[in-house]
C-alpha atoms as a PDB file:
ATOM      1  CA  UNK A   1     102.687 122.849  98.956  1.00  0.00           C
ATOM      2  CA  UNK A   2     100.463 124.333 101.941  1.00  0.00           C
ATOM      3  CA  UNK A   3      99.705 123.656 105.381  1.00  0.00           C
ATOM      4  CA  UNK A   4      96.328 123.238 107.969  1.00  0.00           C
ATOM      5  CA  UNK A   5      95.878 123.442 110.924  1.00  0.00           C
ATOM      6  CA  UNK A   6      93.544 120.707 111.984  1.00  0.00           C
ATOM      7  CA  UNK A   7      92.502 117.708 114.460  1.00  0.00           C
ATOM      8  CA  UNK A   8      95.502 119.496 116.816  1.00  0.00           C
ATOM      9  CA  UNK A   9      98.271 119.132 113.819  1.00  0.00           C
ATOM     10  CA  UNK A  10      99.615 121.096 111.188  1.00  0.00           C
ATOM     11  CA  UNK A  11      99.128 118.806 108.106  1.00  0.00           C
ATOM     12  CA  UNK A  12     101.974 118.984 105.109  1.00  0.00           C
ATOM     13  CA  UNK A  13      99.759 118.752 101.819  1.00  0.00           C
ATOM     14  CA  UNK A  14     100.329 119.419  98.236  1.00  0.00           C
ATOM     15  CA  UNK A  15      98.064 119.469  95.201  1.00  0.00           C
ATOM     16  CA  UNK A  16      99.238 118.705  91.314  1.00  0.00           C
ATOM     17  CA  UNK A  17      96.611 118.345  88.511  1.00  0.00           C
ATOM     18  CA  UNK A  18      93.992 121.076  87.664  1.00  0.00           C
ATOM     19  CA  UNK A  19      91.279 118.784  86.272  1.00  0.00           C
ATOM     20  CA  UNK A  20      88.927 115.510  86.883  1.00  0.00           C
ATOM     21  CA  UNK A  21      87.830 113.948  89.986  1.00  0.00           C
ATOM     22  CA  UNK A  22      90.028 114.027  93.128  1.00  0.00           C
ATOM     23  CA  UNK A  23      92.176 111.650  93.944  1.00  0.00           C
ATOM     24  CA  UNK A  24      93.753 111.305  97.371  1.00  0.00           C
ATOM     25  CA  UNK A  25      97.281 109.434  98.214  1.00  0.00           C
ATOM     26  CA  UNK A  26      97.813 108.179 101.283  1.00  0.00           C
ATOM     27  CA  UNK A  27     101.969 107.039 101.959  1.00  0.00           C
ATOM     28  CA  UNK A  28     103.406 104.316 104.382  1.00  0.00           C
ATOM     29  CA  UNK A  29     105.005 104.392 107.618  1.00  0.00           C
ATOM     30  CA  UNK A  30     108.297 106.412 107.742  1.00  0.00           C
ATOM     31  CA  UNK A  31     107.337 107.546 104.540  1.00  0.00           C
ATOM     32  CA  UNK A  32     106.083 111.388 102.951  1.00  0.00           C
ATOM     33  CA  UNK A  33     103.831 112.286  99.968  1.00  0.00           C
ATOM     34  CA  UNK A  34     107.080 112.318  98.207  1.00  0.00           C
ATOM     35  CA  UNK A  35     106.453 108.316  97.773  1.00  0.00           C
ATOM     36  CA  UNK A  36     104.013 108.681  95.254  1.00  0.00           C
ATOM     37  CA  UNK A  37     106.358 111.083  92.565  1.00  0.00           C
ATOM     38  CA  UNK A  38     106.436 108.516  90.344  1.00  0.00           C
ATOM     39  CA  UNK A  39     102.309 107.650  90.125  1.00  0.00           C
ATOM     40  CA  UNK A  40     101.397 111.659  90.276  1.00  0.00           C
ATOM     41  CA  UNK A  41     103.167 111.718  87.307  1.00  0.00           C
ATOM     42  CA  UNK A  42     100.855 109.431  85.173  1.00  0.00           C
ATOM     43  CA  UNK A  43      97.820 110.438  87.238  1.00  0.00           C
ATOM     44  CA  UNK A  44      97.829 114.520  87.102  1.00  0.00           C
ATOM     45  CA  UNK A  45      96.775 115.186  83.716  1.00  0.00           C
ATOM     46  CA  UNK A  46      93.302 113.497  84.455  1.00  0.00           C
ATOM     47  CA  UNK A  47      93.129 113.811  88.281  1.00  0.00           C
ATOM     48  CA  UNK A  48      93.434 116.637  90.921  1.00  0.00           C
ATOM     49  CA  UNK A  49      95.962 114.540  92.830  1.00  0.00           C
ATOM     50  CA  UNK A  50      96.182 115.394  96.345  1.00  0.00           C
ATOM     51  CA  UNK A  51      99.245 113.957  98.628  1.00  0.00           C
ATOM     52  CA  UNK A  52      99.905 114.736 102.119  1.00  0.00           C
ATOM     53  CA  UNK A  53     102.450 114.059 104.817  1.00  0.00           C
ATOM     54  CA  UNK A  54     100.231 111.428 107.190  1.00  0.00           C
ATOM     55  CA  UNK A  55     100.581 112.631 111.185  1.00  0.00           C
ATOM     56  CA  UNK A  56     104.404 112.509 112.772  1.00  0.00           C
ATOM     57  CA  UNK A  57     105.962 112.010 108.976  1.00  0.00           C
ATOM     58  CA  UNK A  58     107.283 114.811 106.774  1.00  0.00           C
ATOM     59  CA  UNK A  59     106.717 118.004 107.418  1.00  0.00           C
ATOM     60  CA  UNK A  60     103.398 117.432 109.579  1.00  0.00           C
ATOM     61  CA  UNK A  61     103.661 117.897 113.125  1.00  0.00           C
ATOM     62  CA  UNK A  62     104.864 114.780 115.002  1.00  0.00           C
ATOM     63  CA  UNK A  63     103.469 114.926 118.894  1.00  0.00           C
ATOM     64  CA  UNK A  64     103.939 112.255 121.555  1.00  0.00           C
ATOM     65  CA  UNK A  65     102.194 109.265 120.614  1.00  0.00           C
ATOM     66  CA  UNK A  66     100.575 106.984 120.720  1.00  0.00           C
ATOM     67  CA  UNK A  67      97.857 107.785 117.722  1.00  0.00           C
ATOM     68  CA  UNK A  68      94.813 106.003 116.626  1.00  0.00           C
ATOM     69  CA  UNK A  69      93.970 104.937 113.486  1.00  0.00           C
ATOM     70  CA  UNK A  70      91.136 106.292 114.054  1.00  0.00           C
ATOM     71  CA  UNK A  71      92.789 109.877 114.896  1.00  0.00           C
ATOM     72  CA  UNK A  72      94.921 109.694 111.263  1.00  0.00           C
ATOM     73  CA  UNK A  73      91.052 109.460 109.618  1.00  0.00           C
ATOM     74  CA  UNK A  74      90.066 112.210 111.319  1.00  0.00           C
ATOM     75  CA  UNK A  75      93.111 114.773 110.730  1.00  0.00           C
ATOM     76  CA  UNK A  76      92.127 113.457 106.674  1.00  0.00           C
ATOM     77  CA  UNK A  77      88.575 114.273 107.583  1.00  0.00           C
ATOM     78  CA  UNK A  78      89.912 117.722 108.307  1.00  0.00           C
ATOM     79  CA  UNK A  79      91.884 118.576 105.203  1.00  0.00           C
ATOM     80  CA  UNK A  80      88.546 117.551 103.116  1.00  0.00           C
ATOM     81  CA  UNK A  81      86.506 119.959 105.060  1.00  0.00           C
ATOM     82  CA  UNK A  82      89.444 122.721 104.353  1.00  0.00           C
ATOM     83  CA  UNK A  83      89.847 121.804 100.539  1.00  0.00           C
ATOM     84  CA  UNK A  84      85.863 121.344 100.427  1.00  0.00           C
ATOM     85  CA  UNK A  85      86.498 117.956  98.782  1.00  0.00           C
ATOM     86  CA  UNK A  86      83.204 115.798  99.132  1.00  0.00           C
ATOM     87  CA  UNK A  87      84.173 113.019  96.660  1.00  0.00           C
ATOM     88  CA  UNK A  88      87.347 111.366  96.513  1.00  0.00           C
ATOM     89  CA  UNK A  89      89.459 108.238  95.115  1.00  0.00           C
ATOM     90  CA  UNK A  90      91.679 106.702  97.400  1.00  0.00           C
ATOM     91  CA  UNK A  91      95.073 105.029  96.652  1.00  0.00           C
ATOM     92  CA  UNK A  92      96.926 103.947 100.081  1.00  0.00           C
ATOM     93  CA  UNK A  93      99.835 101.503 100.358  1.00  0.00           C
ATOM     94  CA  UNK A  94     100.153 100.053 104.227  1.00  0.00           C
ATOM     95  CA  UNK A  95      99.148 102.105 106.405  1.00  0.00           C
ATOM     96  CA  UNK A  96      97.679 104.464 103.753  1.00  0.00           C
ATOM     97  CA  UNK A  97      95.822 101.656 103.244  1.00  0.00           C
ATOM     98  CA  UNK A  98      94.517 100.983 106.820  1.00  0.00           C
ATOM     99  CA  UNK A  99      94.050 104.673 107.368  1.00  0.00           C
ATOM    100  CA  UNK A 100      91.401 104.233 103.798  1.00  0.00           C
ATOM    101  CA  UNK A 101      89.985 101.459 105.342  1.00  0.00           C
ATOM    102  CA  UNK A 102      89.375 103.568 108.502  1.00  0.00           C
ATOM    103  CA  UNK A 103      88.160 106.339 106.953  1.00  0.00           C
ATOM    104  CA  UNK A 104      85.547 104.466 104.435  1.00  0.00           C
ATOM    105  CA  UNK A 105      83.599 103.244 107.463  1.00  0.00           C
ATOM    106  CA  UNK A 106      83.174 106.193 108.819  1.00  0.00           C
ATOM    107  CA  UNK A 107      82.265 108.234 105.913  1.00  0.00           C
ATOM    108  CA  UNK A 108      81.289 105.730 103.654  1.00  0.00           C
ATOM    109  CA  UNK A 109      79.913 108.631 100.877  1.00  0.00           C
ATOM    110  CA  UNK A 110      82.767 109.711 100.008  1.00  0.00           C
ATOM    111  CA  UNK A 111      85.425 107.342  98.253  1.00  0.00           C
ATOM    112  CA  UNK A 112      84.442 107.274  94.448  1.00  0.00           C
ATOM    113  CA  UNK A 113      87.063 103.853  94.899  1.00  0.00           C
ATOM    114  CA  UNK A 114      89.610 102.835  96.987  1.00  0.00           C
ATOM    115  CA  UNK A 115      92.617 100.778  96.060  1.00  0.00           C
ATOM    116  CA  UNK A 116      94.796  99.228  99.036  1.00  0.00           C
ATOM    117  CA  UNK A 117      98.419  98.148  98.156  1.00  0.00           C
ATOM    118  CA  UNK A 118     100.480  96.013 100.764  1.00  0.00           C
ATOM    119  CA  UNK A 119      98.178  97.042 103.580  1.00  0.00           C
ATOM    120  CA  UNK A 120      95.767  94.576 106.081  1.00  0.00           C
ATOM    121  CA  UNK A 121      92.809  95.143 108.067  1.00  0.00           C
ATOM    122  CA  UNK A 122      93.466  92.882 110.625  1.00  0.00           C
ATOM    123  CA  UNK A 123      96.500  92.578 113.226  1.00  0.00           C
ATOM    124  CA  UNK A 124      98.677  89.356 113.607  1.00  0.00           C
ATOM    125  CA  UNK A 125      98.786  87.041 117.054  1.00  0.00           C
ATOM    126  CA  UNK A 126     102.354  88.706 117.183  1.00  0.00           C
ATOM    127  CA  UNK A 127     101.414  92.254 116.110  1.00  0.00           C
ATOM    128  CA  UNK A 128     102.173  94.150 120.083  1.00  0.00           C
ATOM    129  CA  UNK A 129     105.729  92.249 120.383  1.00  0.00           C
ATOM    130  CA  UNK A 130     106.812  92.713 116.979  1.00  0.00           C
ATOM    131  CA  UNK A 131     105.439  96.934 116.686  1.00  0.00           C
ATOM    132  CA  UNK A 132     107.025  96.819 120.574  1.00  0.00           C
ATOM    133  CA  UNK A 133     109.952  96.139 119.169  1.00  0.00           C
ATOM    134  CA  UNK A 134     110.209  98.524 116.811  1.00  0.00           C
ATOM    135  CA  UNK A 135     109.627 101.074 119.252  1.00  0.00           C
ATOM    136  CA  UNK A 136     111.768 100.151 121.353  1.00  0.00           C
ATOM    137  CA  UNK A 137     114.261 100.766 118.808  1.00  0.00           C
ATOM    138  CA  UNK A 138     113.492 103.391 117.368  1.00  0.00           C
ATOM    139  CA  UNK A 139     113.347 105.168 120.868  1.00  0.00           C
ATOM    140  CA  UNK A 140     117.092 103.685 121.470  1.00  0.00           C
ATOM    141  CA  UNK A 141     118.694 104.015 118.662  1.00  0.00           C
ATOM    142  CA  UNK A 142     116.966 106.699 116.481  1.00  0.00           C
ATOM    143  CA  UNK A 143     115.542 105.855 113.543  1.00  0.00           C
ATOM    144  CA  UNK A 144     119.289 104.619 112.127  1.00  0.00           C
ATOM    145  CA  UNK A 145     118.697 101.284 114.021  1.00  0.00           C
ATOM    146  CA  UNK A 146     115.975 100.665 111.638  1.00  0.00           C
ATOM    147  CA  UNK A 147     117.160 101.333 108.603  1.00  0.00           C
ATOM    148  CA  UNK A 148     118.752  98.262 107.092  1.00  0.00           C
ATOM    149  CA  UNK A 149     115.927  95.666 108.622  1.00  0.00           C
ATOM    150  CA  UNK A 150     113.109  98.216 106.821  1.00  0.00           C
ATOM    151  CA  UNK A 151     114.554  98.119 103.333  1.00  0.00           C
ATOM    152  CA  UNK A 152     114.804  94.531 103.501  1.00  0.00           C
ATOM    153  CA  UNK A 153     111.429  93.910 104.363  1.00  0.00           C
ATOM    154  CA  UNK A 154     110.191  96.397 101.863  1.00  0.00           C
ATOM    155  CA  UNK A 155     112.336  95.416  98.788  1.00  0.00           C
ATOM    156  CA  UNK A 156     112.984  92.545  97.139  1.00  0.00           C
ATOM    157  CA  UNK A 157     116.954  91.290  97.653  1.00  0.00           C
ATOM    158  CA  UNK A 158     117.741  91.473  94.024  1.00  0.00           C
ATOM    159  CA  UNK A 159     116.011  94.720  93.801  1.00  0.00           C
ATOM    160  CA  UNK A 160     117.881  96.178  96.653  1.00  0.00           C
ATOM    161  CA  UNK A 161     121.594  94.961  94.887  1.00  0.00           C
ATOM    162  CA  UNK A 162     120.331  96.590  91.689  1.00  0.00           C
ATOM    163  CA  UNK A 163     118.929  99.866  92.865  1.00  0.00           C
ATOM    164  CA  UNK A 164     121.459 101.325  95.366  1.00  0.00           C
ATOM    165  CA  UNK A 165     120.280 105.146  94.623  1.00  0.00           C
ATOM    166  CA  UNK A 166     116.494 104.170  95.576  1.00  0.00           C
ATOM    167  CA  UNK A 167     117.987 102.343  98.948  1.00  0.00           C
ATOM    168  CA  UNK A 168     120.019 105.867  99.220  1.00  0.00           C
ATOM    169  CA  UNK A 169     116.822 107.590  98.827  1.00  0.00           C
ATOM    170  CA  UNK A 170     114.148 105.446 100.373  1.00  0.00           C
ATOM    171  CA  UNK A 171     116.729 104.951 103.688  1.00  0.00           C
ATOM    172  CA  UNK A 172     117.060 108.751 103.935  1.00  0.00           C
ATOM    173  CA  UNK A 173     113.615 109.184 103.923  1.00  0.00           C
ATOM    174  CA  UNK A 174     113.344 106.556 107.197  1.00  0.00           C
ATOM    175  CA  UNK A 175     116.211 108.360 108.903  1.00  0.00           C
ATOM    176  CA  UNK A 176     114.473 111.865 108.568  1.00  0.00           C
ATOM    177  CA  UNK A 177     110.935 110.139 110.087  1.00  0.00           C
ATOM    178  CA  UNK A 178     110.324 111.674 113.959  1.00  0.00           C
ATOM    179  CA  UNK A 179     110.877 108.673 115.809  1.00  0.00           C
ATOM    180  CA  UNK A 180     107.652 110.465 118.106  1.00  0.00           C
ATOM    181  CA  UNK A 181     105.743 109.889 114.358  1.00  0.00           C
ATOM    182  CA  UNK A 182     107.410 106.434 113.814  1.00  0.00           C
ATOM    183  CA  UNK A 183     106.195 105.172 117.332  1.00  0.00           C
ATOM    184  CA  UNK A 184     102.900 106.971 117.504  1.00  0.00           C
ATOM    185  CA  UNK A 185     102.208 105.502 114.265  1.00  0.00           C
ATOM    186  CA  UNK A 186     103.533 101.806 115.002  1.00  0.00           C
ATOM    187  CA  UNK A 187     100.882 101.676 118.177  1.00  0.00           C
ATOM    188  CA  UNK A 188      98.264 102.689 115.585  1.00  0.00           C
ATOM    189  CA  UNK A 189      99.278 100.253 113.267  1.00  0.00           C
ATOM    190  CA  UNK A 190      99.328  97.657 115.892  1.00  0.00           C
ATOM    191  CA  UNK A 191      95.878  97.607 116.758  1.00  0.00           C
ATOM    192  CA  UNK A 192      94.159  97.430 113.308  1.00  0.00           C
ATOM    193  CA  UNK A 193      90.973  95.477 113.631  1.00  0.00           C
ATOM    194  CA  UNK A 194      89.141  95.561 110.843  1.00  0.00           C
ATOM    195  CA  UNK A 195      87.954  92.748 108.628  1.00  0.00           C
ATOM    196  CA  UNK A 196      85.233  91.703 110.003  1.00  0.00           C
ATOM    197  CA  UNK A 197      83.627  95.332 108.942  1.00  0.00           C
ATOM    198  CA  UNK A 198      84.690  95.600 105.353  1.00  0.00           C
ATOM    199  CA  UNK A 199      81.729  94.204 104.104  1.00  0.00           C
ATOM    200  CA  UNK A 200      80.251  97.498 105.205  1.00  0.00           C
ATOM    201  CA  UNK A 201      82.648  98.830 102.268  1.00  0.00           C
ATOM    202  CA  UNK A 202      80.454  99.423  98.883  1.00  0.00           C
ATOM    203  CA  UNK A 203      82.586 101.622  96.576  1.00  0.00           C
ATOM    204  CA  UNK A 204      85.035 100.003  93.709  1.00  0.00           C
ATOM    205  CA  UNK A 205      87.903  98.656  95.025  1.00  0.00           C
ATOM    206  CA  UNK A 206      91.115  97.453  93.852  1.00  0.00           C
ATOM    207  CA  UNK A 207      93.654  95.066  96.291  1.00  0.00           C
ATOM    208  CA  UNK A 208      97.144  94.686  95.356  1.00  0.00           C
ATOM    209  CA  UNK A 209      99.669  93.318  96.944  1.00  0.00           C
ATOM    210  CA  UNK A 210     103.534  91.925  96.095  1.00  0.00           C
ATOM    211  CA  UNK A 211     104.210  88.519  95.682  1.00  0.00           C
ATOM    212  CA  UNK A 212     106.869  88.309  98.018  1.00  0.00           C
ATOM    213  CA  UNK A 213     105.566  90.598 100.547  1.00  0.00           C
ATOM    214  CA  UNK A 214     106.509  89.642 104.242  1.00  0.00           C
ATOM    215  CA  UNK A 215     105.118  92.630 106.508  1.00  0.00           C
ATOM    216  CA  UNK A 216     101.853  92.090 105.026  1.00  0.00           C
ATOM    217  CA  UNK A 217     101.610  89.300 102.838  1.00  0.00           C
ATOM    218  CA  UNK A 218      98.971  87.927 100.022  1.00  0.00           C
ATOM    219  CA  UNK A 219      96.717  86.313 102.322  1.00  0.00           C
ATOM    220  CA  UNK A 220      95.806  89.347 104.768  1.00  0.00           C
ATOM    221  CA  UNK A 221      95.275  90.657 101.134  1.00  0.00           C
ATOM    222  CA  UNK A 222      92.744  87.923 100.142  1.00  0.00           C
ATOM    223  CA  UNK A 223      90.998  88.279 103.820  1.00  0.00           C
ATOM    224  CA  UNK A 224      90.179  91.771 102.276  1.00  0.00           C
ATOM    225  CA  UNK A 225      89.351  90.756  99.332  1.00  0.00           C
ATOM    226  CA  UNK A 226      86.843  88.102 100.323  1.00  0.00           C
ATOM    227  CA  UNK A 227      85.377  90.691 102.372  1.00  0.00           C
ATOM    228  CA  UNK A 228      85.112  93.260 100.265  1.00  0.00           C
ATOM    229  CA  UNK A 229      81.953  92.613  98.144  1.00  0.00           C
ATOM    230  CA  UNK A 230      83.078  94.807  95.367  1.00  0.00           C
ATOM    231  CA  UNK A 231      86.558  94.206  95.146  1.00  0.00           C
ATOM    232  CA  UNK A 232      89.260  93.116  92.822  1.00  0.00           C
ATOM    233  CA  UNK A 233      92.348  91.231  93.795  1.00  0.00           C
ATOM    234  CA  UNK A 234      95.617  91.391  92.067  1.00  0.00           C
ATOM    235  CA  UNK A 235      99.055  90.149  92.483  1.00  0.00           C
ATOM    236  CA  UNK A 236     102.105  92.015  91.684  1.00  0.00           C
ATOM    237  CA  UNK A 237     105.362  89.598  90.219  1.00  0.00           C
ATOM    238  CA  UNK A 238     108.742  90.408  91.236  1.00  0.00           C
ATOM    239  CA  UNK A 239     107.734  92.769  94.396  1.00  0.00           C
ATOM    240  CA  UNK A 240     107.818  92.759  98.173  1.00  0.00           C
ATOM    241  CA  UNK A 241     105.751  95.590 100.218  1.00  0.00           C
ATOM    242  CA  UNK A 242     106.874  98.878  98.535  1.00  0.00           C
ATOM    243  CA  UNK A 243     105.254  97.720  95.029  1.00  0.00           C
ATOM    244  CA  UNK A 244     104.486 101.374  93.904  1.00  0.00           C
ATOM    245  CA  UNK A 245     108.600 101.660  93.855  1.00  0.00           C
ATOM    246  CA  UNK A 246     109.760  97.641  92.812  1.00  0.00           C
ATOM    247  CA  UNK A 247     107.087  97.546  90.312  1.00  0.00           C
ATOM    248  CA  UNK A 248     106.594 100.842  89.339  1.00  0.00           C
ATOM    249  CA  UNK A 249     105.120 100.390  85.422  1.00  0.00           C
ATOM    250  CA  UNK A 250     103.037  97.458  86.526  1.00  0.00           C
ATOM    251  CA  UNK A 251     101.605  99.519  89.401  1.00  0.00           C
ATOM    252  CA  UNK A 252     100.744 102.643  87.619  1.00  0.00           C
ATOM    253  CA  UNK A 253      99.708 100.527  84.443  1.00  0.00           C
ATOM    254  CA  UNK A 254      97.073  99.179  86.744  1.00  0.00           C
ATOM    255  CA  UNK A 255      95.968 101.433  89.211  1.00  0.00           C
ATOM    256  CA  UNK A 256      95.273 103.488  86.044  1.00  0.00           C
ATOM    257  CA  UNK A 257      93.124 101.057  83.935  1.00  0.00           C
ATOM    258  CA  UNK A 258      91.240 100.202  87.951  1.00  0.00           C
ATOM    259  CA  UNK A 259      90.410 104.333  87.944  1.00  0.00           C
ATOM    260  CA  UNK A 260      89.560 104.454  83.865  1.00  0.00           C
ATOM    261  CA  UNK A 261      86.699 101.854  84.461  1.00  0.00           C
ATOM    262  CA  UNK A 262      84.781 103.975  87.151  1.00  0.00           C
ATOM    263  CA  UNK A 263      82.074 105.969  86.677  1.00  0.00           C
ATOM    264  CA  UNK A 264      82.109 109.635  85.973  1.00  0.00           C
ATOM    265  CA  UNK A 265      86.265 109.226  86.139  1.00  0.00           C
ATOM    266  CA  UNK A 266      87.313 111.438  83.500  1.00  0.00           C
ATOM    267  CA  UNK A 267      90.927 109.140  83.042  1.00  0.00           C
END
């Protein structure tokens, strides 16, 4: 694990694998890198897999908000100019996602493919009440106030009665967000505007998304999809918005045979 200074931040990042292509992983909101254990597992033997703590989460630095979207992108434009990566696959779930989608417009060279899970590119009617809220929270009543609604949105209800060390772990991981990263990020979030550019998107990509996702359900998924000229579309059974966690063998199981079918990917 290592640290850079860049875009104003020190960014948290970590590297496991010492062969193939890059691929970057991108987390969710009041998330860390530490999300994606369970997929660097499968993916390090063919992949340099590089994780990092997004801006105001983990170990990265957390200053006053609001951020941008479009701010995120460029503190990941940063660490590619510091690890001198040029190519790179792309795996994001929610924001991760939005921050790919952000970043693939802008440098549209370098994703080798880019699969969103659970993410959107385009913000609800209700989108500034609902984030305001949130914020307001959070600024309130710490992140604790946030806890319970969070893991219901992102789990499924029999998952959550079945897994009570993953609510232990996931819910610890929400309480130790900066609630200056959890706001900064939410007004980012907020303001996604995006579809109606993704057909400016060329590389491979793969959308996934759980069934019984809420925050951002199937059809913000399909939106992308539709838009996405070369773009595949899957559904994941039995999930809500964490589906990297509900459904972890599914998800690795297909993120890996999505990577195994580009070009050049040595998986």
């Amino acid at each position: 694990m290592a640290f850079v200074h860049v875009n104003g931040i020190d960014l948290h990042y970590t590297i496991d694998g010492t062969q193939g292509p890059w691929l970057t992983m991108s987390h969710s909101l009041a998330c860390n890198f530490s999300a994606w254990d369970a997929q660097v597992e499968v993916l390090q033997k063919n992949f340099r897999v590089l994780r990092f703590d997004s801006r105001g989460h983990g170990q990265t630095s957390a200053p006053p908000g609001p951020y941008t979207l479009d701010q995120m992108a460029a503190d990941v434009h940063g660490l590619f100019l510091h690890l001198g990566i040029a190519r790179t696959h792309w795996l994001g779930i929610s924001m991760g996602g939005m921050i790919g989608q952000t970043y693939a417009l802008a440098h549209p060279d370098c994703f080798e493919s880019l699969i969103l899970a659970d993410s959107t590119s385009r913000r609800p009617p209700e989108a500034a009440a609902m984030w305001g809220e949130r914020i307001r929270i959070a600024q309130t009543q710490g992140m604790q106030g946030l806890v319970e609604s969070t893991l219901a949105r992102w789990f499924t209800a029999d998952y959550r009665a079945h897994h009570p060390e993953v609510m232990a772990r996931i819910g610890k991981g929400i309480l130790e967000t900066p609630v200056n990263g959890f706001c900064g990020c939410c007004d980012a979030i907020s303001k996604i505007d995006l579809l109606d550019r993704l057909h400016e998107i060329q590389c491979p990509t793969l959308i996934m998304v759980g069934e019984h996702d809420h925050g951002t359900p199937p059809e913000m998924s399909r939106q992308m999809h539709a838009n996405i000229k070369h773009s595949e579309f899957l559904l994941i059974p039995n999930a809500a918005h964490i589906a990297s966690i509900e459904q972890e063998t599914f998800f690795n199981s297909e993120i890996y045979k999505f990577l195994k079918q580009i070009p050049n990917t040595r998986a």
